[in-house]
N, C-alpha and C. Protein backbone atom coordinates (compact mmCIF):
# COMPACT_ATOMS: atom_id res chain seq x y z
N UNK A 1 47.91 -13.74 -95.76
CA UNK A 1 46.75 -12.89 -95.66
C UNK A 1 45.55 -13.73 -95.24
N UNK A 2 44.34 -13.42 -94.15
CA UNK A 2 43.86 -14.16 -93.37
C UNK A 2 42.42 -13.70 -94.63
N UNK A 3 41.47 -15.01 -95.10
CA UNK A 3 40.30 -15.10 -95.80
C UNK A 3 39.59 -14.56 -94.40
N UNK A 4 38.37 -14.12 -94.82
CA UNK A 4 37.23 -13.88 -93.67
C UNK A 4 35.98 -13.96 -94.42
N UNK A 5 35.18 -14.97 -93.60
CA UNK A 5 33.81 -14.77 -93.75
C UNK A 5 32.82 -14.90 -92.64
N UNK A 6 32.01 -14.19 -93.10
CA UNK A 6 30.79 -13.32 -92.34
C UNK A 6 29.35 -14.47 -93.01
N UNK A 7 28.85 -14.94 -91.52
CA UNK A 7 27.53 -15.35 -91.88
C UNK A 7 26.23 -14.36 -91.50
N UNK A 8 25.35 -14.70 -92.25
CA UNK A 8 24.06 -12.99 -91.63
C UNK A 8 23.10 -14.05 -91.91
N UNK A 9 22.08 -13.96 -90.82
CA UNK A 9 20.64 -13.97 -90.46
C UNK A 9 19.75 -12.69 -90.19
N UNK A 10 19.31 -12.90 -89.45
CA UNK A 10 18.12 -11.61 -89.12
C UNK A 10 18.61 -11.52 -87.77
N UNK A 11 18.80 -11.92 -86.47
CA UNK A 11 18.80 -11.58 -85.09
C UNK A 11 20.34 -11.67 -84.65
N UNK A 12 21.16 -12.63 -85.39
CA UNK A 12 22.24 -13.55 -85.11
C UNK A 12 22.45 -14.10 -83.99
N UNK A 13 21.18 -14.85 -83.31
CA UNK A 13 21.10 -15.59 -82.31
C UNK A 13 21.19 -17.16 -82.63
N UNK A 14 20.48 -17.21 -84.35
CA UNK A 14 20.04 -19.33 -84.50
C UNK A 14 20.75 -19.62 -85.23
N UNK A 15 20.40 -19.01 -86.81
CA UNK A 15 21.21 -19.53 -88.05
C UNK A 15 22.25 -19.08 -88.17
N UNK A 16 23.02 -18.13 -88.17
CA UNK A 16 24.41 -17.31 -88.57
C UNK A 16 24.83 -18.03 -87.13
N UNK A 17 24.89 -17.94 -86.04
CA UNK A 17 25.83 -18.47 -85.22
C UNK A 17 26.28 -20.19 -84.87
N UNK A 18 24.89 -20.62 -85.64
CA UNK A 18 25.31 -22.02 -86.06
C UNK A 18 26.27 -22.49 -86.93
N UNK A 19 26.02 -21.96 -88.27
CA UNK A 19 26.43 -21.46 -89.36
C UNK A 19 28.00 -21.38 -89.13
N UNK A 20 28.30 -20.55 -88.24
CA UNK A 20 29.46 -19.85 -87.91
C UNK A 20 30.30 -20.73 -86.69
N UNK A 21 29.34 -22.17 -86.19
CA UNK A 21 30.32 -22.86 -85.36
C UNK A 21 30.42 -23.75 -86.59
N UNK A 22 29.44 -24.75 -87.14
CA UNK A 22 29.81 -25.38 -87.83
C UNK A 22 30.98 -24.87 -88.99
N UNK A 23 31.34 -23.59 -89.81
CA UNK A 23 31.52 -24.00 -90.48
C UNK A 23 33.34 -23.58 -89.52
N UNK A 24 33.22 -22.84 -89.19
CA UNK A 24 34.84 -22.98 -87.78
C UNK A 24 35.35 -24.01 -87.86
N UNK A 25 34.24 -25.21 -87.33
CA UNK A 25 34.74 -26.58 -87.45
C UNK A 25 35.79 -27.36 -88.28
N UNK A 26 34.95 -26.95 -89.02
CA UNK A 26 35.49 -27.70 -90.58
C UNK A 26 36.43 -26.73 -90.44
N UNK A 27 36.86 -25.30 -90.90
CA UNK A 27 37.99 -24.54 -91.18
C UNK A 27 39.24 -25.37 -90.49
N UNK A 28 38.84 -25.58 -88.74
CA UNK A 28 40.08 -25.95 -87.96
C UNK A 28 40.22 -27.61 -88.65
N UNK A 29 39.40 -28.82 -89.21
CA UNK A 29 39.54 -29.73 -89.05
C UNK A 29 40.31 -29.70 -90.56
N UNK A 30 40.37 -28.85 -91.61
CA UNK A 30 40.84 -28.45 -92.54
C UNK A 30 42.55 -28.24 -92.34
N UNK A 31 42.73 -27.93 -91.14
CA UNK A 31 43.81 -27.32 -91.08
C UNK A 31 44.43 -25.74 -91.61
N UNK A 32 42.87 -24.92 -91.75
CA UNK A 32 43.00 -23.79 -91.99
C UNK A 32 42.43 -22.62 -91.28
N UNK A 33 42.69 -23.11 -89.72
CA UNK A 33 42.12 -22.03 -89.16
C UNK A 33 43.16 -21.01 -88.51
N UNK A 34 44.18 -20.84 -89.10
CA UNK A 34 45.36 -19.78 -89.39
C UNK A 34 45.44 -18.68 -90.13
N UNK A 35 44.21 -19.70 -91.59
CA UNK A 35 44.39 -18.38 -92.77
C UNK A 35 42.86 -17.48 -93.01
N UNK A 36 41.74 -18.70 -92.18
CA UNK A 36 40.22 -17.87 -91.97
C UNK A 36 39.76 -17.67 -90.90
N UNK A 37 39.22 -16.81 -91.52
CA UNK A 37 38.38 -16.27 -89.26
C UNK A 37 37.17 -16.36 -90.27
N UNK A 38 36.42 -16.31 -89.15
CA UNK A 38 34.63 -16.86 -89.06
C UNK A 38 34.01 -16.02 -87.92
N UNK A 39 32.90 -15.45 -88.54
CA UNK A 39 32.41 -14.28 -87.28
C UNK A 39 30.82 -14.35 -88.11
N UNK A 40 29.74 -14.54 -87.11
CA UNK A 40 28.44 -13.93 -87.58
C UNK A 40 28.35 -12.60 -87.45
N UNK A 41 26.95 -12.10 -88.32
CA UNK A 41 26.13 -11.06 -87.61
C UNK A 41 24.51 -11.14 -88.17
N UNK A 42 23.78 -9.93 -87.50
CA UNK A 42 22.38 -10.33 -87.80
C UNK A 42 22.53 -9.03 -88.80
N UNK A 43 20.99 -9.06 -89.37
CA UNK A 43 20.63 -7.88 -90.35
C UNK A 43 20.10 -7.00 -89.73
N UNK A 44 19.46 -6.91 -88.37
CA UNK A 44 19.13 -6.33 -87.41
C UNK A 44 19.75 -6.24 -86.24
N UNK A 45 19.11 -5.22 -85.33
CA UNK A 45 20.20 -5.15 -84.20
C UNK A 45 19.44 -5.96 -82.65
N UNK A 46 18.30 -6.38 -82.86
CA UNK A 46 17.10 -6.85 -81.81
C UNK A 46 18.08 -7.40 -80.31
N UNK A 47 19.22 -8.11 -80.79
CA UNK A 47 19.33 -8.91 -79.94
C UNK A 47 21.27 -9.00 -79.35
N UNK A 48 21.55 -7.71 -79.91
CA UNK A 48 23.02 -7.28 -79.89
C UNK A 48 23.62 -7.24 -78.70
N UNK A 49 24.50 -7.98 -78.70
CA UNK A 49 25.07 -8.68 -76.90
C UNK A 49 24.16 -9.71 -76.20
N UNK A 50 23.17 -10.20 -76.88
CA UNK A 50 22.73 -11.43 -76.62
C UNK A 50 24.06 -12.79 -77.20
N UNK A 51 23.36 -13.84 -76.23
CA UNK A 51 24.11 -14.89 -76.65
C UNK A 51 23.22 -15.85 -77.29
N UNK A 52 23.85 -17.04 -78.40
CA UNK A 52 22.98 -17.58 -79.40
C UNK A 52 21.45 -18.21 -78.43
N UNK A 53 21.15 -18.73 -79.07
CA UNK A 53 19.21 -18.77 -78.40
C UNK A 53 20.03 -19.81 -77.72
N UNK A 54 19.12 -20.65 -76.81
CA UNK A 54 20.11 -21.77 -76.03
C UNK A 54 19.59 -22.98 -76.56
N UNK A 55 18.57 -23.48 -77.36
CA UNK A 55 18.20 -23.86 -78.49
C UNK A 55 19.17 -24.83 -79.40
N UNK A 56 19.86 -23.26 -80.36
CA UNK A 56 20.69 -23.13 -80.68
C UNK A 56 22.19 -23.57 -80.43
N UNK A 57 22.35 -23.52 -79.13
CA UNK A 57 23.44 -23.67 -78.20
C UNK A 57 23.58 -25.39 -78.08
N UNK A 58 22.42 -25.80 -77.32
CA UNK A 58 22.06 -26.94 -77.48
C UNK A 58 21.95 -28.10 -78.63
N UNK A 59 21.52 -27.63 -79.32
CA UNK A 59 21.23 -28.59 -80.87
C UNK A 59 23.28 -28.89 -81.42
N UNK A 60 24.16 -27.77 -81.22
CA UNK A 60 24.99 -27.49 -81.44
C UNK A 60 25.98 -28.54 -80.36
N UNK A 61 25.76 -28.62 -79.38
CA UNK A 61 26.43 -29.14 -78.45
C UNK A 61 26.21 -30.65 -78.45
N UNK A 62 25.15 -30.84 -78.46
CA UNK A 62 24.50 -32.56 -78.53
C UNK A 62 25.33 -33.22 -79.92
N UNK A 63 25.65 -32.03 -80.76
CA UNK A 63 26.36 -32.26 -82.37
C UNK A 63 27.90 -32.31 -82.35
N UNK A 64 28.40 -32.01 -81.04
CA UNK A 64 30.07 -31.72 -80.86
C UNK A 64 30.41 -30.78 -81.33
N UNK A 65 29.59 -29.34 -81.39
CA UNK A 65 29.95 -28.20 -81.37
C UNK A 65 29.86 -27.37 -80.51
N UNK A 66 30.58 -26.26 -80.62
CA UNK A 66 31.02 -25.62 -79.34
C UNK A 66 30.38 -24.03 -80.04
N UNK A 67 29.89 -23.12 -79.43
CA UNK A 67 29.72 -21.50 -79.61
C UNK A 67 29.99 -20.67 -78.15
N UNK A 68 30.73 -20.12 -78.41
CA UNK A 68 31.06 -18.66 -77.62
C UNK A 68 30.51 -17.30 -78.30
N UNK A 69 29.41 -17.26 -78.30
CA UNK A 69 28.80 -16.36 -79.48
C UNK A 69 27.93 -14.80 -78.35
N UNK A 70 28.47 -13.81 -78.88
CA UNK A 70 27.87 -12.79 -78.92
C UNK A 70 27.16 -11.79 -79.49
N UNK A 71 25.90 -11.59 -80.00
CA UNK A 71 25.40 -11.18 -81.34
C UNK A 71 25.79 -9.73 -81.47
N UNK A 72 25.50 -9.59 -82.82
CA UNK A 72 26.07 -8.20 -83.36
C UNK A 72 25.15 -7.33 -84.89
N UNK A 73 25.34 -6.39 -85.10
CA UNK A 73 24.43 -6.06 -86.29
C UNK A 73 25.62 -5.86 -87.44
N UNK A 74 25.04 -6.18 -88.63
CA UNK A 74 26.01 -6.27 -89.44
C UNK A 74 25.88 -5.29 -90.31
N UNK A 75 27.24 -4.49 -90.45
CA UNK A 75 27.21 -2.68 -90.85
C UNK A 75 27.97 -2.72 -92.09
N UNK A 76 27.59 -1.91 -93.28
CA UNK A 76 28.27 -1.69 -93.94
C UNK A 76 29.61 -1.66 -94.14
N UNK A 77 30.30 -1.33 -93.29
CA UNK A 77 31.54 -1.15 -93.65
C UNK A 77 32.36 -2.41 -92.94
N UNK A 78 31.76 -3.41 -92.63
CA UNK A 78 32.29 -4.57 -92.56
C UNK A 78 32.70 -4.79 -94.24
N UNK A 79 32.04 -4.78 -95.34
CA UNK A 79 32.55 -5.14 -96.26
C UNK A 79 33.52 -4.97 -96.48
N UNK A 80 34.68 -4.18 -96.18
CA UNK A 80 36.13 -3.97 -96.59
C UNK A 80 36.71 -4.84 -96.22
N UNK A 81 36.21 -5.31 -95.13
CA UNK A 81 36.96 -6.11 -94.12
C UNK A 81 37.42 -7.91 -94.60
N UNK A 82 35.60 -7.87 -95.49
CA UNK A 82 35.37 -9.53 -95.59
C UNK A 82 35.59 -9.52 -97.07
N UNK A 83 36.19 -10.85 -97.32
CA UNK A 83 36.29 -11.64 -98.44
C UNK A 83 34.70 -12.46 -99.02
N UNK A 84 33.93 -12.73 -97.66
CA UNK A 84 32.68 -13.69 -98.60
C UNK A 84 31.93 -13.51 -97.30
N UNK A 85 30.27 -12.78 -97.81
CA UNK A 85 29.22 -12.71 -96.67
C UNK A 85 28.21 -13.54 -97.09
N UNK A 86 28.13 -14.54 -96.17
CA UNK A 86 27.31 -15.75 -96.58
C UNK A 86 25.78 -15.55 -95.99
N UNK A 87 24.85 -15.07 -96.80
CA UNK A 87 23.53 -15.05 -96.27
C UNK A 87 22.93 -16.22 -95.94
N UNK A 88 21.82 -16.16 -94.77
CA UNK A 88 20.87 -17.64 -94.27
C UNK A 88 19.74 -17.64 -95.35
N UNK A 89 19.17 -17.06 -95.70
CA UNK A 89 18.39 -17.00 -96.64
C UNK A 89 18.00 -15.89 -97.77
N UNK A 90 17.09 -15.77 -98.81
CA UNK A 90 17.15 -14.63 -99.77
C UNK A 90 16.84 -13.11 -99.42
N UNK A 91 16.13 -13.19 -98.41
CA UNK A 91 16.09 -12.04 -97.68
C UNK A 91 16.83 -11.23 -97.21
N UNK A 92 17.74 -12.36 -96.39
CA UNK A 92 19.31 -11.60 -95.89
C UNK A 92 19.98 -11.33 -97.39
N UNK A 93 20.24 -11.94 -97.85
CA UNK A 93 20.76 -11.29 -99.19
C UNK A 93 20.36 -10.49 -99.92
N UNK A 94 19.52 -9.99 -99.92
CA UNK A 94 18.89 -8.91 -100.50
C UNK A 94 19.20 -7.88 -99.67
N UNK A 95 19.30 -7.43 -98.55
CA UNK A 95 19.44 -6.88 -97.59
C UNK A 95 20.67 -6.21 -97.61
N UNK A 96 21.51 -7.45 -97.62
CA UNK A 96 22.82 -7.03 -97.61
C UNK A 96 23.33 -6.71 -98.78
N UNK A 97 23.15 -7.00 -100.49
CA UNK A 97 23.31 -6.61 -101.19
C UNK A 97 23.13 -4.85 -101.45
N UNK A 98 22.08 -4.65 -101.29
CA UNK A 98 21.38 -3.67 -100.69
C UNK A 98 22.67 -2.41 -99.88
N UNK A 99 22.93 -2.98 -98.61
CA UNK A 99 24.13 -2.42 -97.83
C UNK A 99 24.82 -2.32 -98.56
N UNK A 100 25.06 -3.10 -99.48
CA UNK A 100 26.81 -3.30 -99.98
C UNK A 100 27.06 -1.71 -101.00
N UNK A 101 28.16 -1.17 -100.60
CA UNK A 101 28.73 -0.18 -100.67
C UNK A 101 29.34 0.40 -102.11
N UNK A 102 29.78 -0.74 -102.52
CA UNK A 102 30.11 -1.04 -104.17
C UNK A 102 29.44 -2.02 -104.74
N UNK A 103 29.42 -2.33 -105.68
CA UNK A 103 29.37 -3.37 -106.88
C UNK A 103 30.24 -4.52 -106.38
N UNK A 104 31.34 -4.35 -105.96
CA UNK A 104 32.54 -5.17 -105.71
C UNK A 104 31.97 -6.06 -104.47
N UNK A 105 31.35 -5.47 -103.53
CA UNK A 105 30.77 -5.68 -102.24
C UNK A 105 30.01 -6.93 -102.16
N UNK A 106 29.00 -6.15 -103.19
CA UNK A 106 27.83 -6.98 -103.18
C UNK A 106 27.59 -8.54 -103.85
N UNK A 107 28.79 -8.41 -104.52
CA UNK A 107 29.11 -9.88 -105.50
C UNK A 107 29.59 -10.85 -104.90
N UNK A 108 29.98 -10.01 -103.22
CA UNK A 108 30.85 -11.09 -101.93
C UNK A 108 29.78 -11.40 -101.60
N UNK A 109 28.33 -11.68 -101.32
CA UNK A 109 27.06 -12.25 -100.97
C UNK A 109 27.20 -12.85 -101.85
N UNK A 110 26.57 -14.31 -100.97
CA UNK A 110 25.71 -15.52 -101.43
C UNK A 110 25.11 -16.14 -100.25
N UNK A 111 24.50 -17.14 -100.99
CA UNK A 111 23.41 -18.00 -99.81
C UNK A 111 24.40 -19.03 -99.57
N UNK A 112 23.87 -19.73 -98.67
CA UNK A 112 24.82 -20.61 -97.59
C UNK A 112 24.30 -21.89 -98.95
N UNK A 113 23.06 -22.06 -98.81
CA UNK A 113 22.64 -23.33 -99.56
C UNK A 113 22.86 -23.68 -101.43
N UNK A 114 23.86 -22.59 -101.61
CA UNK A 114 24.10 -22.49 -102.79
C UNK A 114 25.17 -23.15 -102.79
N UNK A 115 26.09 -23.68 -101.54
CA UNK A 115 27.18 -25.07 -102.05
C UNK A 115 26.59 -26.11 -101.55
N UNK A 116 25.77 -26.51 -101.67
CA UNK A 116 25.03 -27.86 -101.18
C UNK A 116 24.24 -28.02 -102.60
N UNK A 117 24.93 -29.41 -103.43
CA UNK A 117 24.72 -29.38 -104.40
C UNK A 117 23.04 -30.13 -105.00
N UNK A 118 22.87 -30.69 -103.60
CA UNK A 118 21.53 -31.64 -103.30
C UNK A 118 20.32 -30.50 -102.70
N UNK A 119 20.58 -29.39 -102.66
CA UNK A 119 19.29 -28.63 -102.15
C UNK A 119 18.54 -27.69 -103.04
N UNK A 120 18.86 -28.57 -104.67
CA UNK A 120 17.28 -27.87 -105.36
C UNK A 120 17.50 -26.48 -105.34
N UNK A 121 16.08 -25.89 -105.76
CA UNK A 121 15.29 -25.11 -105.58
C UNK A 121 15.65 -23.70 -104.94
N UNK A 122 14.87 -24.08 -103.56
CA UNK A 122 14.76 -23.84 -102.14
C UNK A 122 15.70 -23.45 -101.59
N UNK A 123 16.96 -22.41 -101.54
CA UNK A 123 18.14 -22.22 -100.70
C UNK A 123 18.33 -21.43 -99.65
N UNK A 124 17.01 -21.40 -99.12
CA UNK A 124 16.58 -20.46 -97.66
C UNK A 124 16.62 -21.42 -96.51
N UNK A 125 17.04 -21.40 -95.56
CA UNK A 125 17.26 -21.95 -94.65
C UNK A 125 16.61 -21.36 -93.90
N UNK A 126 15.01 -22.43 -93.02
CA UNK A 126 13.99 -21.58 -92.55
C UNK A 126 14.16 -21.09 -91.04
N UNK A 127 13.74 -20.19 -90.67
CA UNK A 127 14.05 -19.63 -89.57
C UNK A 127 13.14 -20.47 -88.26
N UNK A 128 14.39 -20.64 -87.60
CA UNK A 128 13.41 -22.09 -85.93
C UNK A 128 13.42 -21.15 -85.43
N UNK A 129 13.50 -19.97 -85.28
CA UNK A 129 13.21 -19.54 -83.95
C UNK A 129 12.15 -19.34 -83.13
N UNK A 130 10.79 -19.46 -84.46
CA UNK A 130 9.46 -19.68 -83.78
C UNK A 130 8.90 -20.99 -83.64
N UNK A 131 9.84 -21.88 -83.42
CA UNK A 131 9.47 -23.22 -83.36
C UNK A 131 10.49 -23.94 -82.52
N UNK A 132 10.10 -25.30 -82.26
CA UNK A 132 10.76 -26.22 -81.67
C UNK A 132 12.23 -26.64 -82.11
N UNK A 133 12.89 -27.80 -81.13
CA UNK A 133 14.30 -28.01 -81.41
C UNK A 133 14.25 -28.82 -83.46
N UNK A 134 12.82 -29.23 -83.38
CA UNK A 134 13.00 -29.82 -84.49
C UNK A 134 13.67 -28.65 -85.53
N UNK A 135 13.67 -27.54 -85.63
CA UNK A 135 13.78 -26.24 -86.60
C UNK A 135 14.93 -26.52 -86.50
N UNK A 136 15.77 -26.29 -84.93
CA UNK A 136 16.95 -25.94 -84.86
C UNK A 136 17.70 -27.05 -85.25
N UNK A 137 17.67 -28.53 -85.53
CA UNK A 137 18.07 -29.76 -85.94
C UNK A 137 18.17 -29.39 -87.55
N UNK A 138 16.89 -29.16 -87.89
CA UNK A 138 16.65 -29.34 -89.37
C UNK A 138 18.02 -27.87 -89.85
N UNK A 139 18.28 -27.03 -89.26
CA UNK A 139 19.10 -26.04 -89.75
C UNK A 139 20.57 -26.42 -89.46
N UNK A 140 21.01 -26.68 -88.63
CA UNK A 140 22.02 -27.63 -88.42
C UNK A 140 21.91 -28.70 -89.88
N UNK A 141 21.38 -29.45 -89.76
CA UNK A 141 21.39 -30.32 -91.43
C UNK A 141 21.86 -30.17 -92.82
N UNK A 142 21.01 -28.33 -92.76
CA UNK A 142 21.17 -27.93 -94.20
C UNK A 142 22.58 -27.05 -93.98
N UNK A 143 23.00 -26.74 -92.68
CA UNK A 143 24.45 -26.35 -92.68
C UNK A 143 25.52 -27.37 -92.85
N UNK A 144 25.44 -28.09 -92.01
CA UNK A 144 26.39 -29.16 -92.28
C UNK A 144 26.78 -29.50 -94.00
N UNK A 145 25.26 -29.34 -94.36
CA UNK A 145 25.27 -30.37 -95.77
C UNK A 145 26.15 -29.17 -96.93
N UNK A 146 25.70 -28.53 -96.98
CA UNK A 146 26.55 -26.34 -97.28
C UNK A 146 27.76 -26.30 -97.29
N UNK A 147 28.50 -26.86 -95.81
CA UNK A 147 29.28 -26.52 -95.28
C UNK A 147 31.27 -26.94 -96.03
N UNK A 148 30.40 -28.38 -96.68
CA UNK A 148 31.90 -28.68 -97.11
C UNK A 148 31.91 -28.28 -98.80
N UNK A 149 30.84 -27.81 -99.52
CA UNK A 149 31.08 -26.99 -100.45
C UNK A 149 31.63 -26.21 -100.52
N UNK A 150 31.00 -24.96 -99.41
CA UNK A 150 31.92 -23.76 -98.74
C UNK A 150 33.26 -23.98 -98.28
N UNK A 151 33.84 -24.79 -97.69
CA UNK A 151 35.14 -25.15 -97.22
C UNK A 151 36.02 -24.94 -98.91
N UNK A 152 34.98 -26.47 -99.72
CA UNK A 152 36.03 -26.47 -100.73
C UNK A 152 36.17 -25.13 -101.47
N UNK A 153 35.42 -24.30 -101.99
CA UNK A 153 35.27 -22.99 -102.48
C UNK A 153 36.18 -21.59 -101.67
N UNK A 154 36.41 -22.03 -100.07
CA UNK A 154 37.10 -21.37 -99.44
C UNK A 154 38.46 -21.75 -99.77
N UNK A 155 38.87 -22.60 -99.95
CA UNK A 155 40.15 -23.55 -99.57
C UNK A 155 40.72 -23.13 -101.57
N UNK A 156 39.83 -23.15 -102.59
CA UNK A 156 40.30 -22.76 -103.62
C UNK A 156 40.87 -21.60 -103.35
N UNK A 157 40.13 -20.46 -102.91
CA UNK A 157 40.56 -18.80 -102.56
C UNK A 157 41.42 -19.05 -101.73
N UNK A 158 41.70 -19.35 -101.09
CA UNK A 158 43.02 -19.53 -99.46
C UNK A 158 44.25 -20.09 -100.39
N UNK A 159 44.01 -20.88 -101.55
CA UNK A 159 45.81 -21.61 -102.00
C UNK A 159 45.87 -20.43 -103.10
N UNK A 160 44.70 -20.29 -103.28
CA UNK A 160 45.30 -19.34 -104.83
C UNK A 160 45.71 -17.93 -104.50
N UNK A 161 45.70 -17.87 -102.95
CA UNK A 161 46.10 -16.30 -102.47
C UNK A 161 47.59 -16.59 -102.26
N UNK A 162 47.68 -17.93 -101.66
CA UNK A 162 49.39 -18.13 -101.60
C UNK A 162 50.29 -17.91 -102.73
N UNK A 163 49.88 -18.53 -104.08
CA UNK A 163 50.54 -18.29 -105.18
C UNK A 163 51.05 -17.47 -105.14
């Protein structure tokens, strides 16, 4: 049975499609990109069939990542679908909690920066899109750093489904 998770921003042009190469990465370098799929979306629809900002694209590529990304709005009834919807910041989570259809739903939200055991506080990951490559660097950072928490937390759910 294939895990799925869903990253959400606001546009799904910067953070969720970053989000969503990096953490691919790791899934395939895991040796588990058989049992998870990885798909963004935004909380809005602004920019639906756009491709990630080029920004985005860039910061990603200079990093040895790759996106084939097409944005999308993220609908309720994706929840049946997904095992874990990883919000960019508290907003998106609220949002989507919000959407979420059941009780059951809504307990599949969390923030990305909540497996990054070094980020305090603060688990919003700020939005570059009104700013320079420095934004889009600094978000890349706090994904990467997220990212192998999430793996390990994925990788618990992925063996204990084999059992």
């Amino acid at each position: 049975m294939t895990y799925r998770v869903s990253f959400v921003c606001t546009g799904n042009i910067c953070r969720s499609p970053m989000a969503e190469s990096v953490f691919r990465a790791r899934v395939e370098e895991a040796g588990l990109g058989d049992r998870v799929e990885v798909e963004s979306a935004g909380t809005g629809g602004w920019h639906e069939g756009d491709g990630a900002d080029p920004r985005a694209v860039a910061v990603l590529a200079e990093h040895g990542y790759g996106t084939d990304h097409v944005a999308h709005q993220f609908q309720a009834s994706r929840f049946a679908r997904l095992d874990l919807v990883i919000a960019l910041d508290s907003g998106h989570r609220k949002t989507l909690r919000h959407l979420a259809p059941t009780e059951q739903d809504a307990k599949k939200v969390h923030l990305l920066r909540s497996y990054d055991p070094a980020a305090g506080a603060d688990l919003d990951v700020p939005d570059p899109y009104y700013g320079g490559l420095d934004g889009f660097e600094e978000c890349l950072e706090m994904v990467e750093a997220a990212s192998e928490g999430l793996l390990a937390a994925v990788r618990e759910e992925v063996e204990g489904r084999a059992i």
